[in-house]
Protein backbone atom coordinates (compact mmCIF):
# COMPACT_ATOMS: atom_id res chain seq x y z
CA UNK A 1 161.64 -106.16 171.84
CA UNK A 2 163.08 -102.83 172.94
CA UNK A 3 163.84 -102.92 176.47
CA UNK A 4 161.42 -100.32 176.84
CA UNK A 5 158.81 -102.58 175.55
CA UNK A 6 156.66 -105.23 178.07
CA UNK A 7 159.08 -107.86 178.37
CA UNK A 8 159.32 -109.98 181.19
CA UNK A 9 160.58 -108.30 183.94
CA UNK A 10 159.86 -110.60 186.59
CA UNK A 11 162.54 -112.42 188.47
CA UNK A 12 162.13 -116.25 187.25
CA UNK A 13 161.06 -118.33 189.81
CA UNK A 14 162.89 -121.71 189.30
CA UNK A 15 163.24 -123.00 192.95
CA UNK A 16 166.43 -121.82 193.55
CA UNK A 17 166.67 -118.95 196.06
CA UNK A 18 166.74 -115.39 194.91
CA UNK A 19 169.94 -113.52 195.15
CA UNK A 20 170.46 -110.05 196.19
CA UNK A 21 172.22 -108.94 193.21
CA UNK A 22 175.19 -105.84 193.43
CA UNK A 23 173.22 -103.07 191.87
CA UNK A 24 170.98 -103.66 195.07
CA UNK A 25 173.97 -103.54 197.33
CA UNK A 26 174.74 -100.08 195.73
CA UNK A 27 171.48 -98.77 196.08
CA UNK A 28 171.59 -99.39 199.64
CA UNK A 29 174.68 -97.20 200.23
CA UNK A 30 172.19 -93.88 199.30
CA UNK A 31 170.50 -95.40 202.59
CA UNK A 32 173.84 -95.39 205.44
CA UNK A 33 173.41 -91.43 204.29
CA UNK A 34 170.36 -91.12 205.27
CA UNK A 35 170.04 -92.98 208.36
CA UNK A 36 173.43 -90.80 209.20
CA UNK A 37 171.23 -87.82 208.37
CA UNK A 38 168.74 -89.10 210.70
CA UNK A 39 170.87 -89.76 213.61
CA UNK A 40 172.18 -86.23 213.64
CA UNK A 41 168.91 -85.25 213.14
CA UNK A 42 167.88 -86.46 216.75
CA UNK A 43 171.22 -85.79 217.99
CA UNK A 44 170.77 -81.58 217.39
CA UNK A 45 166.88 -81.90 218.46
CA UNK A 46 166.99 -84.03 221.60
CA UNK A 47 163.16 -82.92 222.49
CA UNK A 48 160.17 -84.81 222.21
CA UNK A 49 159.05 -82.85 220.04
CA UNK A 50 162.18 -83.57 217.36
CA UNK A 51 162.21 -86.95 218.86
CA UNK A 52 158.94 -87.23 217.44
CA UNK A 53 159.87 -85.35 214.01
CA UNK A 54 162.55 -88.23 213.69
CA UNK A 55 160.39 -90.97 214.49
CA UNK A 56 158.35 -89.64 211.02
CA UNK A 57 160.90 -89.25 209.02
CA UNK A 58 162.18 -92.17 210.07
CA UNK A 59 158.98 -94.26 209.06
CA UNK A 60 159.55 -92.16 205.50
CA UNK A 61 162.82 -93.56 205.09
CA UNK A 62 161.93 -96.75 205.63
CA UNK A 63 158.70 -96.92 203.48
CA UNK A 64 160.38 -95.63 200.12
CA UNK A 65 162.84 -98.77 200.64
CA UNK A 66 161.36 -101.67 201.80
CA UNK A 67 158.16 -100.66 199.37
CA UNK A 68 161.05 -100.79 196.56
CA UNK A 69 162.51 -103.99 198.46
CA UNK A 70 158.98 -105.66 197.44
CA UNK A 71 159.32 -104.66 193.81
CA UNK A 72 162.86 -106.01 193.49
CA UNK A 73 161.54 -109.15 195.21
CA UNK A 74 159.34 -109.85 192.54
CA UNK A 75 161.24 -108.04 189.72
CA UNK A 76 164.92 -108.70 188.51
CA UNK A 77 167.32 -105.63 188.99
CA UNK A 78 169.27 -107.24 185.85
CA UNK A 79 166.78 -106.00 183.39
CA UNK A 80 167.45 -102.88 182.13
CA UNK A 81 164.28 -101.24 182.62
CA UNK A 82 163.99 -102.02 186.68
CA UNK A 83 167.61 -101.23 186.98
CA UNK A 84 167.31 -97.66 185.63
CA UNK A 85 164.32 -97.49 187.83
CA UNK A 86 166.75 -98.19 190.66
CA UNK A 87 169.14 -95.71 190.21
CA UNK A 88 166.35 -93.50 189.24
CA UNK A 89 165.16 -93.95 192.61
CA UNK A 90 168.46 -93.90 194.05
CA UNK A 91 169.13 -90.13 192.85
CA UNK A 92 165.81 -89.07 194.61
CA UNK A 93 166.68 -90.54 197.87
CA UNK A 94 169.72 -88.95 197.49
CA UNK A 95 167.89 -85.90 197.29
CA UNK A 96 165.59 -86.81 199.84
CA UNK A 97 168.27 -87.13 202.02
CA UNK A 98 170.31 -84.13 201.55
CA UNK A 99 167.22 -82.00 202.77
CA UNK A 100 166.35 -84.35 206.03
CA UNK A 101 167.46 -82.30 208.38
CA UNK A 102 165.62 -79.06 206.97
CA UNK A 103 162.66 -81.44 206.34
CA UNK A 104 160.63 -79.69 209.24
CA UNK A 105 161.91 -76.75 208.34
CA UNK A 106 162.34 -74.76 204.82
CA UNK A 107 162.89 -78.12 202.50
CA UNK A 108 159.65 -79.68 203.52
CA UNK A 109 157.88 -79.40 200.59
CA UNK A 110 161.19 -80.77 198.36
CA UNK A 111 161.27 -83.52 200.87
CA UNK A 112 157.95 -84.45 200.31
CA UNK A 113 157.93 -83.99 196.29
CA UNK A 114 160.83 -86.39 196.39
CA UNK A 115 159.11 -89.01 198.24
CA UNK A 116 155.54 -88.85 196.85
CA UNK A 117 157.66 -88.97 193.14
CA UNK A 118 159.49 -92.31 194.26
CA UNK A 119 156.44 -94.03 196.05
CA UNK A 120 154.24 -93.43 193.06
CA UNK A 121 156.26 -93.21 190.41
CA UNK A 122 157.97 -96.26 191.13
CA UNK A 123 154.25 -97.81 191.55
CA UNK A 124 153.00 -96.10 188.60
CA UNK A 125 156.01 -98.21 186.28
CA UNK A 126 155.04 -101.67 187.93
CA UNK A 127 151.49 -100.90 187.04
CA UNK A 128 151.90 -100.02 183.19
CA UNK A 129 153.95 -103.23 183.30
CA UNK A 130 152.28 -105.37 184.80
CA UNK A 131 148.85 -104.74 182.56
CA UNK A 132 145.16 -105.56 183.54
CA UNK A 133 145.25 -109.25 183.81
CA UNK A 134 148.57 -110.29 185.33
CA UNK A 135 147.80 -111.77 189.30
CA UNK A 136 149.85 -109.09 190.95
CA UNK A 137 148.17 -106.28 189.27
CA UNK A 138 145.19 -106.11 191.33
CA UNK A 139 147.56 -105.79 193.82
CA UNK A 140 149.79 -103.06 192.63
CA UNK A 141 146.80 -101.15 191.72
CA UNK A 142 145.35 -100.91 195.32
CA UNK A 143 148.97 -99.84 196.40
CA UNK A 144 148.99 -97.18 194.12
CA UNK A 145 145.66 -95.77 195.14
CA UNK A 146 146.93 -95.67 198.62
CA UNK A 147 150.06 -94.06 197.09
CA UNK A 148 148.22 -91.48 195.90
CA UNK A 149 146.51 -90.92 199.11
CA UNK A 150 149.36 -90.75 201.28
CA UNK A 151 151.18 -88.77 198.55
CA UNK A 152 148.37 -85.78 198.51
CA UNK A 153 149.12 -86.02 202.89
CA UNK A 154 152.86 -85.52 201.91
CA UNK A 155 152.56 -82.80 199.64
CA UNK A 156 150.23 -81.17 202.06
CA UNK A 157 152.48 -81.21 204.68
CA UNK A 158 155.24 -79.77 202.63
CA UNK A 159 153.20 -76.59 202.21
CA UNK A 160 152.01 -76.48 205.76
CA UNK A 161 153.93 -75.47 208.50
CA UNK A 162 154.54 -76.30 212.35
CA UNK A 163 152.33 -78.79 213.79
CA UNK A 164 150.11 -79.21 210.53
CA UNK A 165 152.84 -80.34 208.71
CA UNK A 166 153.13 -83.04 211.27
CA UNK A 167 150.05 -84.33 211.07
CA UNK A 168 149.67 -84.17 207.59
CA UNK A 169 152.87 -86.52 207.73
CA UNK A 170 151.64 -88.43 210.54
CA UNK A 171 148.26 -89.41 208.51
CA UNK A 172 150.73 -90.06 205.13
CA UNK A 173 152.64 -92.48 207.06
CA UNK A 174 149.82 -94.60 208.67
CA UNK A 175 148.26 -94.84 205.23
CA UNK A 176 151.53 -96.24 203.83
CA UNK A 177 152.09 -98.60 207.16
CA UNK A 178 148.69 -99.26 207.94
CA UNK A 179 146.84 -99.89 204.90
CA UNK A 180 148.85 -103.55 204.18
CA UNK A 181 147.49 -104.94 207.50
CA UNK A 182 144.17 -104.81 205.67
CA UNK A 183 144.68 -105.78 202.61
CA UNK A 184 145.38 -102.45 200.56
CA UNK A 185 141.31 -102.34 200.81
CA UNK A 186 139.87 -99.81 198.73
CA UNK A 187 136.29 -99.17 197.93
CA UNK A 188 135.32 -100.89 194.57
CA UNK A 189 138.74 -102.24 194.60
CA UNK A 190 138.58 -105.08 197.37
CA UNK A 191 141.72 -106.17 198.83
CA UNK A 192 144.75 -108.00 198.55
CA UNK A 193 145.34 -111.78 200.10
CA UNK A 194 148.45 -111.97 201.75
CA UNK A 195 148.86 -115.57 199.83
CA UNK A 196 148.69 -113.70 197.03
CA UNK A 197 151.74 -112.22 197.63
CA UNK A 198 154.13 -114.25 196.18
CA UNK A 199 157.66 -113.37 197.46
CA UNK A 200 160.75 -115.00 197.46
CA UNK A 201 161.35 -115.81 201.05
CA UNK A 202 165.45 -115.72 201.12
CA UNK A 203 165.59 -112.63 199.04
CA UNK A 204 162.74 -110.47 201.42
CA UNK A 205 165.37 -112.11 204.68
CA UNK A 206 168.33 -111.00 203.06
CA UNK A 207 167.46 -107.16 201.87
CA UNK A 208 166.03 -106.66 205.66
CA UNK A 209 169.55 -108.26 207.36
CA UNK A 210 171.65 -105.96 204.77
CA UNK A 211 169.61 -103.02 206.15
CA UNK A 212 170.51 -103.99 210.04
CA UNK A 213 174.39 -103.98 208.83
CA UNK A 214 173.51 -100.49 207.04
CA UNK A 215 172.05 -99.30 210.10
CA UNK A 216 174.96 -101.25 212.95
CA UNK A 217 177.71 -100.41 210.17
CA UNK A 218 176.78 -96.22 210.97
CA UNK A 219 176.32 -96.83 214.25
CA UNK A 220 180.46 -97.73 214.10
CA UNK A 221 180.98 -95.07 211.41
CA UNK A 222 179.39 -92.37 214.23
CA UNK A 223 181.86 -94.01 217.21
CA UNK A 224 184.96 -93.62 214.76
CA UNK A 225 183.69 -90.23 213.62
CA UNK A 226 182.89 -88.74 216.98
CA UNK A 227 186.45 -90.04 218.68
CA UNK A 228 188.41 -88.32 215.39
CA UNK A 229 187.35 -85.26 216.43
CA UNK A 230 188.07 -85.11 219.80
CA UNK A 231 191.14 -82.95 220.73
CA UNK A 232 192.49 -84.73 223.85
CA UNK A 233 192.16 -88.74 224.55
CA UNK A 234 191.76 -89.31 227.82
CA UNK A 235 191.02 -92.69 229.61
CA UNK A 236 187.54 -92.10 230.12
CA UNK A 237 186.85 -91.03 226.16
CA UNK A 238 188.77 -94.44 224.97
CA UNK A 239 186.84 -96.17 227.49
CA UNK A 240 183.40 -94.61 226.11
CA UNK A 241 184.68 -95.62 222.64
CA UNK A 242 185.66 -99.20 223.48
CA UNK A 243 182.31 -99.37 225.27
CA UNK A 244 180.29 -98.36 221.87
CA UNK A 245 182.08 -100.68 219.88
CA UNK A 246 181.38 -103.47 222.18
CA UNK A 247 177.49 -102.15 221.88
CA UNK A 248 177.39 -102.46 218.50
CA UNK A 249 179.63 -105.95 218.53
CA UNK A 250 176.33 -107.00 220.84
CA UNK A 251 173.67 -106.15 218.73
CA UNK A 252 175.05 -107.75 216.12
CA UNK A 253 175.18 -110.83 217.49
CA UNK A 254 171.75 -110.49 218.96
CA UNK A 255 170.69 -110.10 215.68
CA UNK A 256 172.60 -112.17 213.20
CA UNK A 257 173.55 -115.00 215.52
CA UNK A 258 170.68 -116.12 216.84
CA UNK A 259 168.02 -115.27 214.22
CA UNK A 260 169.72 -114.57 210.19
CA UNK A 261 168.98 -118.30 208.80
CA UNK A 262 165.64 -118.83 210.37
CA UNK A 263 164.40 -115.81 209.20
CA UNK A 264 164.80 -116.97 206.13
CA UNK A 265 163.56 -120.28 206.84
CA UNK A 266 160.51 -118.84 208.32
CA UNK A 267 159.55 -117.19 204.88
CA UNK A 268 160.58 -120.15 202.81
CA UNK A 269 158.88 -122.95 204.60
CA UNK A 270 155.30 -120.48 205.21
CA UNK A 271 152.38 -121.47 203.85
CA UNK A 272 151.54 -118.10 203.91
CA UNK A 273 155.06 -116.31 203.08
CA UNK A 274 153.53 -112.71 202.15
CA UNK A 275 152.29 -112.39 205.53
CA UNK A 276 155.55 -113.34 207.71
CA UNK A 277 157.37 -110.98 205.02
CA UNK A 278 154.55 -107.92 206.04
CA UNK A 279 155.80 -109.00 209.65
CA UNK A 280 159.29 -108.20 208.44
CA UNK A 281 158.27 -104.89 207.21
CA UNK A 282 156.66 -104.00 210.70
CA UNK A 283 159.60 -105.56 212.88
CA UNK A 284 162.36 -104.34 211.23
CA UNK A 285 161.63 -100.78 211.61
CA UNK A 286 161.62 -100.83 215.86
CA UNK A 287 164.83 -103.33 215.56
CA UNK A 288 166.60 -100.10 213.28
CA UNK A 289 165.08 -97.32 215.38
CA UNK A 290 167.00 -98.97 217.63
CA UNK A 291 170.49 -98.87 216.43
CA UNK A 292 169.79 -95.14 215.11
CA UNK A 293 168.90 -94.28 219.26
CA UNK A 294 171.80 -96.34 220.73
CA UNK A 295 174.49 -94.82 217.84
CA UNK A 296 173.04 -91.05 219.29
CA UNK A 297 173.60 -92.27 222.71
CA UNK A 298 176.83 -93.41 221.94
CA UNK A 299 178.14 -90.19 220.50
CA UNK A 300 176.95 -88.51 223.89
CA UNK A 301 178.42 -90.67 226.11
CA UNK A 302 182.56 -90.14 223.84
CA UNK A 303 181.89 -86.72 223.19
CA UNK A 304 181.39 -86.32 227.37
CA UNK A 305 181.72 -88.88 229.38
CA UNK A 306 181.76 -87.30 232.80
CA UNK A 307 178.81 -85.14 232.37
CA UNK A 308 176.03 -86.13 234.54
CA UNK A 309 173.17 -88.18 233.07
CA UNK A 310 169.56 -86.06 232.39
CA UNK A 311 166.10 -86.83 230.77
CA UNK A 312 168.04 -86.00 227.41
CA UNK A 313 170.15 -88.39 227.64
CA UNK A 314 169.08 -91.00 229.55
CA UNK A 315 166.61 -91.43 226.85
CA UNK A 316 168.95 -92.51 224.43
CA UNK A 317 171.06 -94.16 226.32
CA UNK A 318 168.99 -96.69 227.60
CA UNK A 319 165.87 -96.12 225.38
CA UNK A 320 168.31 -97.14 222.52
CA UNK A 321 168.98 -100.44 223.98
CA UNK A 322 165.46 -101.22 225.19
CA UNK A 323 163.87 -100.19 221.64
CA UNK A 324 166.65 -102.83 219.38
CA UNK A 325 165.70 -105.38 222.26
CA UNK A 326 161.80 -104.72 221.98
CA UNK A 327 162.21 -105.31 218.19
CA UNK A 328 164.13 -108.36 218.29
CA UNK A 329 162.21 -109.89 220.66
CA UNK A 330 158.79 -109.80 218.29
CA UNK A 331 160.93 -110.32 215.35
CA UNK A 332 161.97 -113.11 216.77
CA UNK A 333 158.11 -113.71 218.18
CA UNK A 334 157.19 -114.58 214.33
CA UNK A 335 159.99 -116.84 213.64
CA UNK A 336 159.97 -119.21 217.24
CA UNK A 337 156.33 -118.24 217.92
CA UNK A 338 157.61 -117.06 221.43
CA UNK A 339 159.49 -113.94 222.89
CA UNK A 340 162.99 -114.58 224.35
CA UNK A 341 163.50 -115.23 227.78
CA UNK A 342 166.83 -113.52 227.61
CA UNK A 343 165.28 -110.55 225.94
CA UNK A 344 162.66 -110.10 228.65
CA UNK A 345 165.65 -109.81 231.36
CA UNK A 346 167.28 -107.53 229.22
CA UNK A 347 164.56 -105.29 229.04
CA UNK A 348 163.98 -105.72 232.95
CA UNK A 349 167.27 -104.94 233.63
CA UNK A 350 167.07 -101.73 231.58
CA UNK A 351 164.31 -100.69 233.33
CA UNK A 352 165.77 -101.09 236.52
CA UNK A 353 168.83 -98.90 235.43
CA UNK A 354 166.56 -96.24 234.79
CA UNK A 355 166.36 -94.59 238.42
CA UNK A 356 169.81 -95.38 239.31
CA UNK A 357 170.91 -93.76 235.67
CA UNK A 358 170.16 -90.29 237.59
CA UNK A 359 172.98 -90.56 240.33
CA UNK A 360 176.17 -91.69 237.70
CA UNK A 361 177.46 -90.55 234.33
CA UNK A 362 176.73 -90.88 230.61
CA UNK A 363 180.19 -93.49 230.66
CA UNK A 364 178.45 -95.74 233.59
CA UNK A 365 174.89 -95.62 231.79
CA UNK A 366 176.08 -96.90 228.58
CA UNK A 367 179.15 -99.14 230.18
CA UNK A 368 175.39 -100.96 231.91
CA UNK A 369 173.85 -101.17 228.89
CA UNK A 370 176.45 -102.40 226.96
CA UNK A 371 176.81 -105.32 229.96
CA UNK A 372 173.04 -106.11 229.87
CA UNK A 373 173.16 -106.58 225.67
CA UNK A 374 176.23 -108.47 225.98
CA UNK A 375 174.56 -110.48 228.70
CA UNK A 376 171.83 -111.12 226.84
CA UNK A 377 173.15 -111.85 223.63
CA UNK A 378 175.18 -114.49 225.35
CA UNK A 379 172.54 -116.40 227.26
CA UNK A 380 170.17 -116.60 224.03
CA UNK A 381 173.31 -117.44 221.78
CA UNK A 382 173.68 -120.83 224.49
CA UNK A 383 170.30 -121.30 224.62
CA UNK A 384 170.02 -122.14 221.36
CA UNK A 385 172.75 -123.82 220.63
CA UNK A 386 171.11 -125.87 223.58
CA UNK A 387 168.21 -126.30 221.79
CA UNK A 388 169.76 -127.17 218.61
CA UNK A 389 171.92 -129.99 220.11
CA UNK A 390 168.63 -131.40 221.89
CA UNK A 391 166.82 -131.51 218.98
């Protein structure tokens, strides 16, 4: 058969774990662009208001990968056929995030063709593949009607401006978000069973950890770029930059040490592993909102050290920190079925620096938080080797 044709497509599911196979890897690296698009993005509108912008095109970025992460999951990027649909999709995104920071401005309505193409097109392909009677297709189908739905939002917000656009954004997003925690429901359609959702737990652990190091791996490419252009290094501009590598050293290890294996663990050994791989799809997003915060906060803090902390940046600087440690913590919720003690100091501690943030300097601020993630990476990293040697 052509490899147009219907052939199998489907990753074979021999009990051996799914790998995540290189042309994945390489469609990732459209994705460090655009969460370095989205950074700088927040960095030149430090407002709530293009706080808030962010926040949405954040959630946009986000849904057009892990939607595709769920198709690779249960399709093999070897065949021919899904991996020209990657690279496909790979050129749009590349579109898509060329015209991120204009999103809210001229290039809305390219930004949103390009991500109502991916979301249904890509659907559209799994669905003319898959046929009437295959058990995902039920599935696939009700995703594509809510494709469609949120699609119509996007494209309506592309031709709206100002605050209509957002909320023609706002509504496309909670349709694409939302609409899983019920099932994909749609009238005369039913909905989808998260046991029908057949994933490969290692694979769905693995594309959402390579995503963290796409997200931590910018944060570092932001310190290196921001110090390269500074004219003059003094002490306090080395010590900012030491500082926001040893940030990004902690939330690594807050992430990866601590919680990388049993993550996968938790999807293999579910009974139910479509639903603690939807929890992955809603965790992951707060734990990488919270590197792209903490990277802006960084570049304040080396750019100027010595300037005096305000709202602006206080909010990044700490509400970086407290946002990866929020995530974490409820990512880490699903997998040990209880929030981490040392992530609940963390947070406290945070909080606490808040007032006393107003009387010191960007350098002090993040220098605190950077003590408070180290801190708490540490404590949880003993505690469960603790655990582990008790058990």
């Amino acid at each position: 058969m052509s490899i147009w044709g219907k052939a199998n497509l489907l990753r074979t599911r021999d009990g051996h774990e799914a790998k995540v196979l290189p042309v994945e890897l390489f469609f990732d690296l459209v994705y460090v662009f655009a969460v370095t698009q989205l950074s700088h993005h927040l960095l030149e509108n430090l407002t709530p208001p293009g706080a808030f912008q962010t926040l949405v095109l954040w959630f946009a970025v986000w849904l057009v990968w892990q939607y595709t992460c769920w198709v690779t999951n249960w399709f093999d990027p070897d065949t021919m056929p899904i991996r020209l649909l990657l690279l496909a999709i790979m050129l749009v995104s590349l579109v898509m995030s060329a015209v991120l920071p204009d999103a809210f401005g001229e290039r809305g309505l390219i930004f949103a063709m390009c991500y109502a193409t991916m979301q249904i097109g890509r659907t559209l392909f799994v669905v003319f593949h898959l046929g009437r009677h295959h058990a995902l297709s039920k599935n696939f189908q009700r995703m594509l009607g809510w494709l469609c739905i949120s699609g119509a939002f996007w494209i309506a917000g592309g031709l709206s401006a100002g605050n209509y656009r957002l909320w023609f954004w706002m509504l496309a997003v909670a349709c694409e978000y939302v609409s899983p925690m019920f099932g994909l429901w749609l009238p005369g359609m039913g909905r989808s069973r998260t046991q029908e959702w057949t994933i490969e737990g290692g694979h769905m652990a693995e594309r959402c950890q390579l995503f963290v190091i796409v997200a931590l791996g910018e944060s570092i490419l932001v310190t290196g770029a921001t110090i390269s252009h500074m004219a003059n290094w003094n002490a306090p501009t080395l010590i900012a930059f030491l500082v926001a590598f040893l940030g990004s050293l902690a939330m690594w290890w807050i992430y990866f040490d601590t919680s990388s294996q049993a993550g996968t663990e938790a999807i293999v050994h579910s009974k139910d592993p479509g639903r603690i791989g939807a929890y992955f799809h809603y965790t992951h997003v707060i734990i990488v909102a919270g590197v792209i915060i903490t990277a802006v906060g960084n570049e304040l803090a080396i750019a100027d050290p010595a300037r005096h902390i305000d709202t602006k940046s206080l909010a990044v600087l700490i509400g970086g920190p407290m946002v990866y440690l929020s995530g974490n913590g409820i990512y880490k919720t699903v997998l040990y079925h209880r929030f981490p003690f040392s992530h609940v100091i963390g947070l406290v501690a945070l909080a606490l620096l808040i007032p006393f943030a107003y009387f010191t300097d960007q350098l002090m601020v993040s220098g605190l938080t950077t003590v408070i993630l180290i801190v708490a990476a540490t404590q949880e990293s003993v505690s469960r080797r603790r655990m582990r040697r008790a058990d």
